[in-house]
N, C-alpha and C. Protein backbone atom coordinates (compact mmCIF):
# COMPACT_ATOMS: atom_id res chain seq x y z
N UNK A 1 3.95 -11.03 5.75
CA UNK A 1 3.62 -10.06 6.77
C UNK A 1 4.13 -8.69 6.36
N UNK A 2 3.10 -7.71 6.28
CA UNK A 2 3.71 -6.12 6.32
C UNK A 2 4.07 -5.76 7.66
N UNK A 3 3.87 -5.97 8.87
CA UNK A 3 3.96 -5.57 10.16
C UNK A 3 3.67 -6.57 11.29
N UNK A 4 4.38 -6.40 12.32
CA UNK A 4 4.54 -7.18 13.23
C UNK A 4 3.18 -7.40 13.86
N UNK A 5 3.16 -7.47 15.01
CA UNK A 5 1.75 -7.94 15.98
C UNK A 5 1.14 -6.71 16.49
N UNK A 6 2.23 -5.54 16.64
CA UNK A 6 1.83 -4.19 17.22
C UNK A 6 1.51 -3.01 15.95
N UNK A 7 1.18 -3.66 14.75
CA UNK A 7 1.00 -3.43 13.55
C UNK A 7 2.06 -1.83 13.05
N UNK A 8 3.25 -2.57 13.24
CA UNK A 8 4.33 -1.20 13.33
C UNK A 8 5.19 -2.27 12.37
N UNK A 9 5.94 -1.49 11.14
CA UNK A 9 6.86 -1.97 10.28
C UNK A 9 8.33 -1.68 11.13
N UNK A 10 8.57 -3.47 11.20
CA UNK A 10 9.94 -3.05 12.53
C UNK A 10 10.83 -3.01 11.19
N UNK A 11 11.96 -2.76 12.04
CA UNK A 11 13.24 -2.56 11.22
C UNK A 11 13.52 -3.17 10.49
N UNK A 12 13.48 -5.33 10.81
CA UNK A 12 13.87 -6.10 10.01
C UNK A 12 13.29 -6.20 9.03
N UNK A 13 12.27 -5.56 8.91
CA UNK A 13 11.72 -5.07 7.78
C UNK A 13 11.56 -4.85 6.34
N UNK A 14 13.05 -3.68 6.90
CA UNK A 14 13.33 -2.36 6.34
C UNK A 14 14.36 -3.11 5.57
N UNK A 15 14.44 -2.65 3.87
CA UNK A 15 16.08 -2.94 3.17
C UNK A 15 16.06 -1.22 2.13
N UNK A 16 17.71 -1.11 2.22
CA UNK A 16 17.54 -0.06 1.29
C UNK A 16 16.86 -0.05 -0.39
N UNK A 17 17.20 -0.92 -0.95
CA UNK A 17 16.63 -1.31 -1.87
C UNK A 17 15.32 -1.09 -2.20
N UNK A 18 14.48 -1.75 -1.13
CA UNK A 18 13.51 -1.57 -1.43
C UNK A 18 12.59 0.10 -1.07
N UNK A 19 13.42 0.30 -0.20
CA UNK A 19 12.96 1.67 0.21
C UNK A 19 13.15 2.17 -0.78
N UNK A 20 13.96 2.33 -1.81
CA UNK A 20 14.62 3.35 -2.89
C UNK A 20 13.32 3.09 -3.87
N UNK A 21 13.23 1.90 -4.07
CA UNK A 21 11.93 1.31 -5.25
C UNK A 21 10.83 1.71 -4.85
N UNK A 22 10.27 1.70 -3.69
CA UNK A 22 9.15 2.60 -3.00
C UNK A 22 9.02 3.95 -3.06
N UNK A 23 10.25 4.54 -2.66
CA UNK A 23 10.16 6.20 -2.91
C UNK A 23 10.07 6.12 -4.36
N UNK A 24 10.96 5.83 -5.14
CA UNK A 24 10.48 6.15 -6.13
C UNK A 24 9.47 6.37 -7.01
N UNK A 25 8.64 5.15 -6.24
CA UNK A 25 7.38 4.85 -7.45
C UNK A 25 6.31 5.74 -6.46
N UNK A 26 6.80 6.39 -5.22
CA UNK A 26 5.75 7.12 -4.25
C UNK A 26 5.77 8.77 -5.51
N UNK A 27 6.93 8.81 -5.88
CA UNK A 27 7.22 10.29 -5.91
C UNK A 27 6.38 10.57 -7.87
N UNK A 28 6.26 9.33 -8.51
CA UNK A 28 5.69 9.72 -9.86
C UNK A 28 4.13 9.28 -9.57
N UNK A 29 3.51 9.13 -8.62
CA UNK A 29 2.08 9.00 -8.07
C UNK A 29 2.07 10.38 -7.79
N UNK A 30 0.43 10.48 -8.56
CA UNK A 30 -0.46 11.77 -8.23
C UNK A 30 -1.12 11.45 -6.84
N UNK A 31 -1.66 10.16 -6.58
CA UNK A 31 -2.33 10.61 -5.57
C UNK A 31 -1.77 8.85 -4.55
N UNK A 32 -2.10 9.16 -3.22
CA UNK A 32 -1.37 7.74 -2.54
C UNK A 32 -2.59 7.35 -1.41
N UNK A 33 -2.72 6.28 -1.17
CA UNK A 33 -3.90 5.94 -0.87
C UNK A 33 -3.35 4.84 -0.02
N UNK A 34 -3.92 4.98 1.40
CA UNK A 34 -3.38 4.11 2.84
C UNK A 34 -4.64 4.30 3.67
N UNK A 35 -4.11 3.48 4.63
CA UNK A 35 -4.74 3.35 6.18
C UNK A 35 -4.37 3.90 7.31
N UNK A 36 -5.07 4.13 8.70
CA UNK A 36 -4.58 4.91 9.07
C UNK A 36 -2.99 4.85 9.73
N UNK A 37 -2.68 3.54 9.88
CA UNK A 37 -1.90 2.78 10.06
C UNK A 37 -0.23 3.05 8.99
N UNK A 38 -0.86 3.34 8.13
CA UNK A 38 0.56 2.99 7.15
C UNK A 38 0.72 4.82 6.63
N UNK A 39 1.99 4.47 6.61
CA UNK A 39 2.51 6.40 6.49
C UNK A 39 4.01 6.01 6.07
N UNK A 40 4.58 6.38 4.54
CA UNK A 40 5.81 6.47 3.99
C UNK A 40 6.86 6.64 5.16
N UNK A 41 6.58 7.93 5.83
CA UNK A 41 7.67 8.60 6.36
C UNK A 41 9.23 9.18 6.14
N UNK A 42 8.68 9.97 4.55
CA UNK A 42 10.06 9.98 4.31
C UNK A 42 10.37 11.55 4.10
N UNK A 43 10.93 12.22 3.51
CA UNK A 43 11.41 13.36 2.81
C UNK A 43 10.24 13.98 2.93
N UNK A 44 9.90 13.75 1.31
CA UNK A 44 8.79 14.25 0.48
C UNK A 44 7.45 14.25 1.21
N UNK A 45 7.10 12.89 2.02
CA UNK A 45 5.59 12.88 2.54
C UNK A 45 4.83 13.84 2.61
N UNK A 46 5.30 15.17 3.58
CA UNK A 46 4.20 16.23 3.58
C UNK A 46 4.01 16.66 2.11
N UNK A 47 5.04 16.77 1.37
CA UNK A 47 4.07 17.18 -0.09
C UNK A 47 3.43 16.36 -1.05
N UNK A 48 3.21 15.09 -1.28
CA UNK A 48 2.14 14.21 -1.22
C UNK A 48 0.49 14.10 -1.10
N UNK A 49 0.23 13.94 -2.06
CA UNK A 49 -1.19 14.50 -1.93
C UNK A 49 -1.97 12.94 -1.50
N UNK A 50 -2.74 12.66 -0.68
CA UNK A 50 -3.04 11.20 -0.13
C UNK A 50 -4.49 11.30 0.28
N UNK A 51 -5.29 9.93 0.49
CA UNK A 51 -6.50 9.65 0.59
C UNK A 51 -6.18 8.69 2.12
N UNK A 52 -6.46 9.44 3.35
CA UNK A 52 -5.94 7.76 4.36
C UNK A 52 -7.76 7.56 4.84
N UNK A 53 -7.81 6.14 4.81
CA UNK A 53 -9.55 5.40 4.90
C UNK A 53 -9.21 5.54 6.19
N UNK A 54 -10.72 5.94 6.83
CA UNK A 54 -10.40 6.14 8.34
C UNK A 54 -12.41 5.66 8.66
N UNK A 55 -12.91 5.13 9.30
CA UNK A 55 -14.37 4.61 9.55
C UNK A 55 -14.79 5.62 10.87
N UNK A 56 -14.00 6.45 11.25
CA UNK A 56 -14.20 7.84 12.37
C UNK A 56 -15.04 8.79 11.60
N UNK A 57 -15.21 8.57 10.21
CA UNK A 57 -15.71 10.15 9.89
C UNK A 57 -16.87 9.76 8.93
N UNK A 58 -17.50 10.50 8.38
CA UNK A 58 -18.72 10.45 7.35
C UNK A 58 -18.46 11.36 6.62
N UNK A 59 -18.14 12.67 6.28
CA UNK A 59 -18.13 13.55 5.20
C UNK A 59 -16.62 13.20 5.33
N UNK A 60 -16.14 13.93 3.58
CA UNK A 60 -15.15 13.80 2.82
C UNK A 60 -14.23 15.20 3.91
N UNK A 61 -12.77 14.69 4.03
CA UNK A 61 -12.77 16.13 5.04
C UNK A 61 -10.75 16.28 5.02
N UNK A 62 -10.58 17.86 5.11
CA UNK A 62 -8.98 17.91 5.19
C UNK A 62 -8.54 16.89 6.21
N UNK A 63 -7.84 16.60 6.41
CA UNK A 63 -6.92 16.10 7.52
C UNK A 63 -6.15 17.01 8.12
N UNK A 64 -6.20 17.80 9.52
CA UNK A 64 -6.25 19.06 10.19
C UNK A 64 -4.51 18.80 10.68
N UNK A 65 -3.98 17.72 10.56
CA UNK A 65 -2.61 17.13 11.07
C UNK A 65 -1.86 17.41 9.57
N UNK A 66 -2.35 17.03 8.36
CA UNK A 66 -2.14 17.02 7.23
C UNK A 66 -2.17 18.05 6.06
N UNK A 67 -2.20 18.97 5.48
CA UNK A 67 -2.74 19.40 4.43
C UNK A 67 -3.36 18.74 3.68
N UNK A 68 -2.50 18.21 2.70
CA UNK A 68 -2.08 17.45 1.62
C UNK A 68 -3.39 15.61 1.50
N UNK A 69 -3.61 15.70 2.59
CA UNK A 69 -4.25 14.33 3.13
C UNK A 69 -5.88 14.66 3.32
N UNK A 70 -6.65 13.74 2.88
CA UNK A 70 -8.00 13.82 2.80
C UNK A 70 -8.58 12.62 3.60
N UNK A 71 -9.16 12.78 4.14
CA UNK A 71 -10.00 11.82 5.23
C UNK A 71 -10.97 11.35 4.38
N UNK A 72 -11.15 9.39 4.53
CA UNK A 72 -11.70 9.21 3.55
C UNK A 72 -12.12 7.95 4.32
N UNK A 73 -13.79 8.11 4.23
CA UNK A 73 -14.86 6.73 4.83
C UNK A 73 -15.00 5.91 3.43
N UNK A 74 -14.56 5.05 2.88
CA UNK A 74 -14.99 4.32 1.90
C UNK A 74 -17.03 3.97 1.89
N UNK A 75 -17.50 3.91 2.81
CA UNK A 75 -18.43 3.99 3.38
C UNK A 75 -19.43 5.01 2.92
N UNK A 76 -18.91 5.89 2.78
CA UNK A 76 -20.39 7.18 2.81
C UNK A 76 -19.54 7.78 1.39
N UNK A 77 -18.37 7.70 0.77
CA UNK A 77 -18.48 7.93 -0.01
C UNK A 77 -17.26 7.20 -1.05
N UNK A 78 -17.61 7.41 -2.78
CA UNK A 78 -16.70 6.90 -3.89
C UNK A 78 -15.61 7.62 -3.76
N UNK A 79 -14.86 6.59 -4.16
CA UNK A 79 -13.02 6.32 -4.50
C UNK A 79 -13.16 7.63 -5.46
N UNK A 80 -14.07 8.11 -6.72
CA UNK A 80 -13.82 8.81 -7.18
C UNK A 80 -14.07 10.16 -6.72
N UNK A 81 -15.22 10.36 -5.93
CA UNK A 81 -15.75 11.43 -4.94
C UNK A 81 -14.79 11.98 -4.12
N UNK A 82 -14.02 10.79 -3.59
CA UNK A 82 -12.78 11.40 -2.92
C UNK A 82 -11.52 11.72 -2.95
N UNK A 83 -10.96 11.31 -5.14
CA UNK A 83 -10.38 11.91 -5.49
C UNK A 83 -10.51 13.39 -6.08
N UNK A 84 -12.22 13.53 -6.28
CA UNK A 84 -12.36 14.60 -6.51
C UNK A 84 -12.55 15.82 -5.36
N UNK A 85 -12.51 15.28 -4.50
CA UNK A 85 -12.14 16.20 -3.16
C UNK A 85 -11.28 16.82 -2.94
N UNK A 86 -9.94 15.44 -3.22
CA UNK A 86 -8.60 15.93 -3.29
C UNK A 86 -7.81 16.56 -4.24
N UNK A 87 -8.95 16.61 -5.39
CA UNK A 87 -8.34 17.67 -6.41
C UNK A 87 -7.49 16.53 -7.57
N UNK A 88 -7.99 15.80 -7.15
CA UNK A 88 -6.71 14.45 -8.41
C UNK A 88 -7.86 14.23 -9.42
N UNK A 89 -7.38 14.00 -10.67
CA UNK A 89 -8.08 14.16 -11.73
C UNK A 89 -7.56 12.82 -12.53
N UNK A 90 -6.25 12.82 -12.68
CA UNK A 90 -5.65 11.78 -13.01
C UNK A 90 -4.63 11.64 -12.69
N UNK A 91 -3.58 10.54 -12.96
CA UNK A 91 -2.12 10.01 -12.80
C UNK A 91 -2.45 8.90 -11.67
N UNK A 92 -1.25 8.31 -11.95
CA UNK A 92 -1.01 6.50 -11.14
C UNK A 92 -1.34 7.20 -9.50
N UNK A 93 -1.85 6.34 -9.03
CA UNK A 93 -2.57 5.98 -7.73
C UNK A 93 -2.02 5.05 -7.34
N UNK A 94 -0.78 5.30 -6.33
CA UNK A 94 -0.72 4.39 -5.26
C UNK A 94 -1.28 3.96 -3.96
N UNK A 95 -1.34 3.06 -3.53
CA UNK A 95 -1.89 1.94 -2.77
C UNK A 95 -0.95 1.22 -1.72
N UNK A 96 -0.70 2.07 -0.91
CA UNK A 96 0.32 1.40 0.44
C UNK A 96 -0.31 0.74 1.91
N UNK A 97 -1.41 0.38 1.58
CA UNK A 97 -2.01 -0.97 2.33
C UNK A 97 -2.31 0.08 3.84
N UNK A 98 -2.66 -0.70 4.36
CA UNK A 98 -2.74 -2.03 4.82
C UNK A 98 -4.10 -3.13 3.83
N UNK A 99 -3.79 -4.04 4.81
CA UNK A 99 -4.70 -5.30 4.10
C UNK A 99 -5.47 -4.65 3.43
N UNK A 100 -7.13 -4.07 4.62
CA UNK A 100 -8.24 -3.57 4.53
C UNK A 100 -7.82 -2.69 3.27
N UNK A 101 -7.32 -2.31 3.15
CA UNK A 101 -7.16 -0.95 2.17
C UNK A 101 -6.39 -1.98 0.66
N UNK A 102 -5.69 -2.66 0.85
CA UNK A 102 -5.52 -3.35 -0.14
C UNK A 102 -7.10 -4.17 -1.09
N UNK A 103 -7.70 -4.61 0.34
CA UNK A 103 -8.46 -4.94 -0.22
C UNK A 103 -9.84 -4.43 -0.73
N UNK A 104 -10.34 -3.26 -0.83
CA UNK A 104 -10.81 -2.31 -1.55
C UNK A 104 -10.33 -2.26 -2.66
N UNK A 105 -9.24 -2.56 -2.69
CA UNK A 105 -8.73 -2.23 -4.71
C UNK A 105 -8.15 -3.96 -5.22
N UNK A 106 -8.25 -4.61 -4.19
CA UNK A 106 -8.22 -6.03 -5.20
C UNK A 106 -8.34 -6.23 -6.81
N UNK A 107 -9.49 -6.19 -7.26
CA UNK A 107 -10.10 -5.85 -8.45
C UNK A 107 -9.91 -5.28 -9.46
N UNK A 108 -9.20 -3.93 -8.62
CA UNK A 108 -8.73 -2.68 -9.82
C UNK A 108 -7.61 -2.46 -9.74
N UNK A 109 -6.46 -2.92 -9.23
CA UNK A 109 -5.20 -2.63 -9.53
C UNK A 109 -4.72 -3.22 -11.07
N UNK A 110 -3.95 -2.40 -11.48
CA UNK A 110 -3.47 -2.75 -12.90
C UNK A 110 -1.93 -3.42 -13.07
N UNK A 111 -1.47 -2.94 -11.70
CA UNK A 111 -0.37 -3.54 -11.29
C UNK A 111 0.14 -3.58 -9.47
N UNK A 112 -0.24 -4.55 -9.00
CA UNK A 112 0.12 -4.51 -8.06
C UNK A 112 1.92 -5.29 -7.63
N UNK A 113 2.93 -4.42 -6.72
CA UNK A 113 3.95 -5.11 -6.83
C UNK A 113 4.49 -5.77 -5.33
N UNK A 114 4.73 -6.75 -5.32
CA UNK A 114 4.58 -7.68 -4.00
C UNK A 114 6.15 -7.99 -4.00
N UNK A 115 6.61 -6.93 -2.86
CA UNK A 115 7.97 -7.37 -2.19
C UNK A 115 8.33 -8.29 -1.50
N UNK A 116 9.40 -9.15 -1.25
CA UNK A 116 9.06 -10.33 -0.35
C UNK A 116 10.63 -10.39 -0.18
N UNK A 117 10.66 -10.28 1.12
CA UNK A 117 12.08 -10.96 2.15
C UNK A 117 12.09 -12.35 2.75
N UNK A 118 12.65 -12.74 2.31
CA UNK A 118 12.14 -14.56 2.25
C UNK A 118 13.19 -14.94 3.63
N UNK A 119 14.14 -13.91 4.21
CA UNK A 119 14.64 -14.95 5.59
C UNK A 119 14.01 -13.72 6.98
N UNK A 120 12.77 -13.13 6.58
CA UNK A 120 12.35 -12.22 7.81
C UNK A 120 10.98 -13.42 8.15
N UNK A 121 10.93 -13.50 9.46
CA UNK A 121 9.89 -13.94 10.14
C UNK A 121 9.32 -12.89 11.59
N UNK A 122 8.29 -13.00 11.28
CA UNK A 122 7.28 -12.15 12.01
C UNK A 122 5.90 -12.72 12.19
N UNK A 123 6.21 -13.46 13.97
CA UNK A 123 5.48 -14.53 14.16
C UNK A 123 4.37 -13.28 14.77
N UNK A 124 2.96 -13.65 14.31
CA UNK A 124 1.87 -13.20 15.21
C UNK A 124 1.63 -12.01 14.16
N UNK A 125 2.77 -11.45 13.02
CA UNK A 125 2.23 -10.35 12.60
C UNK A 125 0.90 -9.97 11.87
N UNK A 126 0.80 -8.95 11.36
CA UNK A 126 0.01 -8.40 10.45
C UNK A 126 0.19 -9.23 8.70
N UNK A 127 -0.93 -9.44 8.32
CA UNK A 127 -0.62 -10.26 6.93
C UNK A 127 -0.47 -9.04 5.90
N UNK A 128 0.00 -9.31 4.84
CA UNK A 128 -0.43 -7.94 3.74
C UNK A 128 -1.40 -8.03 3.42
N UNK A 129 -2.18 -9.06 3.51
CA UNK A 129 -3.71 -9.02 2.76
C UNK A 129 -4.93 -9.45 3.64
N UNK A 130 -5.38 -9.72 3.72
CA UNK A 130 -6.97 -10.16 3.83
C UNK A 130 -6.88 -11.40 3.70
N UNK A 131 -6.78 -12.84 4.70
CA UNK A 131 -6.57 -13.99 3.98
C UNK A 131 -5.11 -14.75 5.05
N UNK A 132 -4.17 -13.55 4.75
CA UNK A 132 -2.45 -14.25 4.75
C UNK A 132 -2.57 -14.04 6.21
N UNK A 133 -1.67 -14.89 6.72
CA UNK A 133 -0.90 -15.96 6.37
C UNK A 133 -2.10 -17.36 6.21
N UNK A 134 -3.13 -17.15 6.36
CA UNK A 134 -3.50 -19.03 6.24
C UNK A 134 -3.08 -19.01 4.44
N UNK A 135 -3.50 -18.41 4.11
CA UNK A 135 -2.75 -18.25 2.24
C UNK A 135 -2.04 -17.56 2.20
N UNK A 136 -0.97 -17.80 1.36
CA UNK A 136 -0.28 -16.74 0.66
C UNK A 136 0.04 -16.15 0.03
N UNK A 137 0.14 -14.61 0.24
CA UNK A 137 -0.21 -13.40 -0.88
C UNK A 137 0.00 -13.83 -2.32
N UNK A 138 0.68 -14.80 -3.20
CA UNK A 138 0.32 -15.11 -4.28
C UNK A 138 -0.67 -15.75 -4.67
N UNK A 139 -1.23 -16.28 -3.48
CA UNK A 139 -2.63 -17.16 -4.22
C UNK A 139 -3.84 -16.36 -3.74
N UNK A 140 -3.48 -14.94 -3.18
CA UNK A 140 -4.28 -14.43 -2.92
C UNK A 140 -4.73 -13.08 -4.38
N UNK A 141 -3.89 -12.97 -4.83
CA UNK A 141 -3.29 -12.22 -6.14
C UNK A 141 -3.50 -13.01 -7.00
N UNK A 142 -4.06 -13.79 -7.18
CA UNK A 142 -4.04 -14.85 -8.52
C UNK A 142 -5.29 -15.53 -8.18
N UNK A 143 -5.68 -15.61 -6.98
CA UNK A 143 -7.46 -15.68 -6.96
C UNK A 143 -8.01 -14.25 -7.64
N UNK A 144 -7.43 -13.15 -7.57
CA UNK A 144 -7.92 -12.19 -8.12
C UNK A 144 -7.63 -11.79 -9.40
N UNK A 145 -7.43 -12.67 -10.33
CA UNK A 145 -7.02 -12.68 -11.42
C UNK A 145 -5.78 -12.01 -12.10
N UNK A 146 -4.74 -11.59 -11.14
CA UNK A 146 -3.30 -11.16 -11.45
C UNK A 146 -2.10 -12.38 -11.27
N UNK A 147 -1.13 -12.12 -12.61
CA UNK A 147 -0.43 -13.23 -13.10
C UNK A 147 1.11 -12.23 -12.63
N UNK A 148 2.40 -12.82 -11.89
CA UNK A 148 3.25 -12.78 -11.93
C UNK A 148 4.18 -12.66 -12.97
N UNK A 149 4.83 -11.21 -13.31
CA UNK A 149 5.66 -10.90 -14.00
C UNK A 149 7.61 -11.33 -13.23
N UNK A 150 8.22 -11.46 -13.87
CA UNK A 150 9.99 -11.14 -13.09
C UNK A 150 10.04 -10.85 -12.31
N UNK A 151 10.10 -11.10 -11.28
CA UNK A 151 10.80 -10.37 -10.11
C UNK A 151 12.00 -9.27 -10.39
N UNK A 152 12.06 -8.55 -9.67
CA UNK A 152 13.40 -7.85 -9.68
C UNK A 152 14.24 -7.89 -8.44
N UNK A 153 15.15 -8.04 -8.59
CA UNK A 153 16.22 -8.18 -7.08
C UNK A 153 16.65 -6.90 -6.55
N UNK A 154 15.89 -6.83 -5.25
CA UNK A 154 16.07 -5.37 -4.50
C UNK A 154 17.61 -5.05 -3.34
N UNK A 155 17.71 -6.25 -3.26
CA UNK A 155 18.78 -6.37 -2.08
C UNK A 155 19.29 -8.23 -2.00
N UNK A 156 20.73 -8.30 -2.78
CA UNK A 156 20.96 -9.78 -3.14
C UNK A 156 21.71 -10.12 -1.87
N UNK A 157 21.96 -9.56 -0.77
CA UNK A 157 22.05 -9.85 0.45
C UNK A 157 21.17 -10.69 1.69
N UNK A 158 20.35 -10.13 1.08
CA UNK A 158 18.99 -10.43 1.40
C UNK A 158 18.10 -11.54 0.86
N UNK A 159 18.37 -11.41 -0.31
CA UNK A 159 17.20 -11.87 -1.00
C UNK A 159 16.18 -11.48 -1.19
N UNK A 160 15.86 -9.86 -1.12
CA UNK A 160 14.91 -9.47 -1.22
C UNK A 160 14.54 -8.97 -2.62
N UNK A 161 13.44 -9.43 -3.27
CA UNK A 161 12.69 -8.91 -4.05
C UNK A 161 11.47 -8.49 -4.41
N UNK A 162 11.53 -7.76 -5.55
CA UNK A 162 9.65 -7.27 -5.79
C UNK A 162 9.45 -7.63 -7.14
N UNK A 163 8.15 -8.44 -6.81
CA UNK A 163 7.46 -9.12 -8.24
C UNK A 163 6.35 -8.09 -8.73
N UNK A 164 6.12 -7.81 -10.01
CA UNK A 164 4.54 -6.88 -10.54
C UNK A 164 3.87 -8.13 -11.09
N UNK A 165 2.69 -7.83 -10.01
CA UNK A 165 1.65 -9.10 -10.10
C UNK A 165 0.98 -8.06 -11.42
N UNK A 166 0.14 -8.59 -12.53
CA UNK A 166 -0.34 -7.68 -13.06
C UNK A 166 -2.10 -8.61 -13.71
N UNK A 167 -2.80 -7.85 -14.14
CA UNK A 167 -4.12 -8.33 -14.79
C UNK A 167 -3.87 -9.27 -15.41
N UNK A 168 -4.71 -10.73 -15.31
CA UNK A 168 -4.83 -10.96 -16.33
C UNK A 168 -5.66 -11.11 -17.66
């Protein structure tokens, strides 16, 4: 589960660890790509240049709340159309979900990395993917042809870690 039932990332959530591994890998991304739902919320965010999928709109368009943020119908127009809107040309493209939005890039991620807190339960929540919970996000990642690299240990309190599922 990324989020509870009220599709809000509660606290239990939250570990420092992993927040630190997130900002980080937010801050060497050219461009960040979400739903309308999911938003970093950190420091840096407003200067962030981002794509959030929204099915309210038809043309490619600022985000009037946002600068930095481009309103984006997967629908009426290309992933590349709407990086070229936003002025991104190249560099790593992150991908901070939700599902729907995960699952648009199924296919093309080159590395996707799947955090997992193994004593949080979040009955009724939101799945990370398309699928979860009746499956789970590894066999949902490995139906899509990505193979599990190391985990890394984000928080040994916890037990929280993040695996890079990657191509195979």
């Amino acid at each position: 589960m990324l989020a509870d039932a009220g599709h809000v990332m509660p606290d239990s959530l939250k570990f420092e660890g992993d927040k630190l591994f997130f900002e980080q890998a937010l801050d060497r991304a050219a461009l960040i790509v979400h739903g309308r739902n999911s938003h970093e919320q950190q420091t840096n965010s407003p200067q962030r240049k981002r794509l959030i999928l929204t099915r309210k709109i038809e043309a490619l368009t600022v985000d009037p709340e946002m600068p930095n943020a481009t309103l984006w119908n997967p629908d009426h127009a290309s992933f590349e159309e709407a990086c070229a809107f936003a002025d991104v040309a190249s560099g790593m493209v992150a991908i901070i979900g939700g599902p729907a939005v995960f699952e648009i890039f199924m296919d093309s991620y080159d590395t996707f990395w799947l955090s997992e807190a193994p004593h949080v339960r979040l009955p009724g929540g939101e799945g990370c993917f398309v699928g979860v919970p009746a499956q789970p996000p590894q066999q949902v990642l490995t139906s899509h042809g990505m193979k599990p690299g190391a985990p890394y240990l984000l928080d040994a309190t916890h037990g929280v870690t993040v695996t890079p599922w990657r191509r195979s």
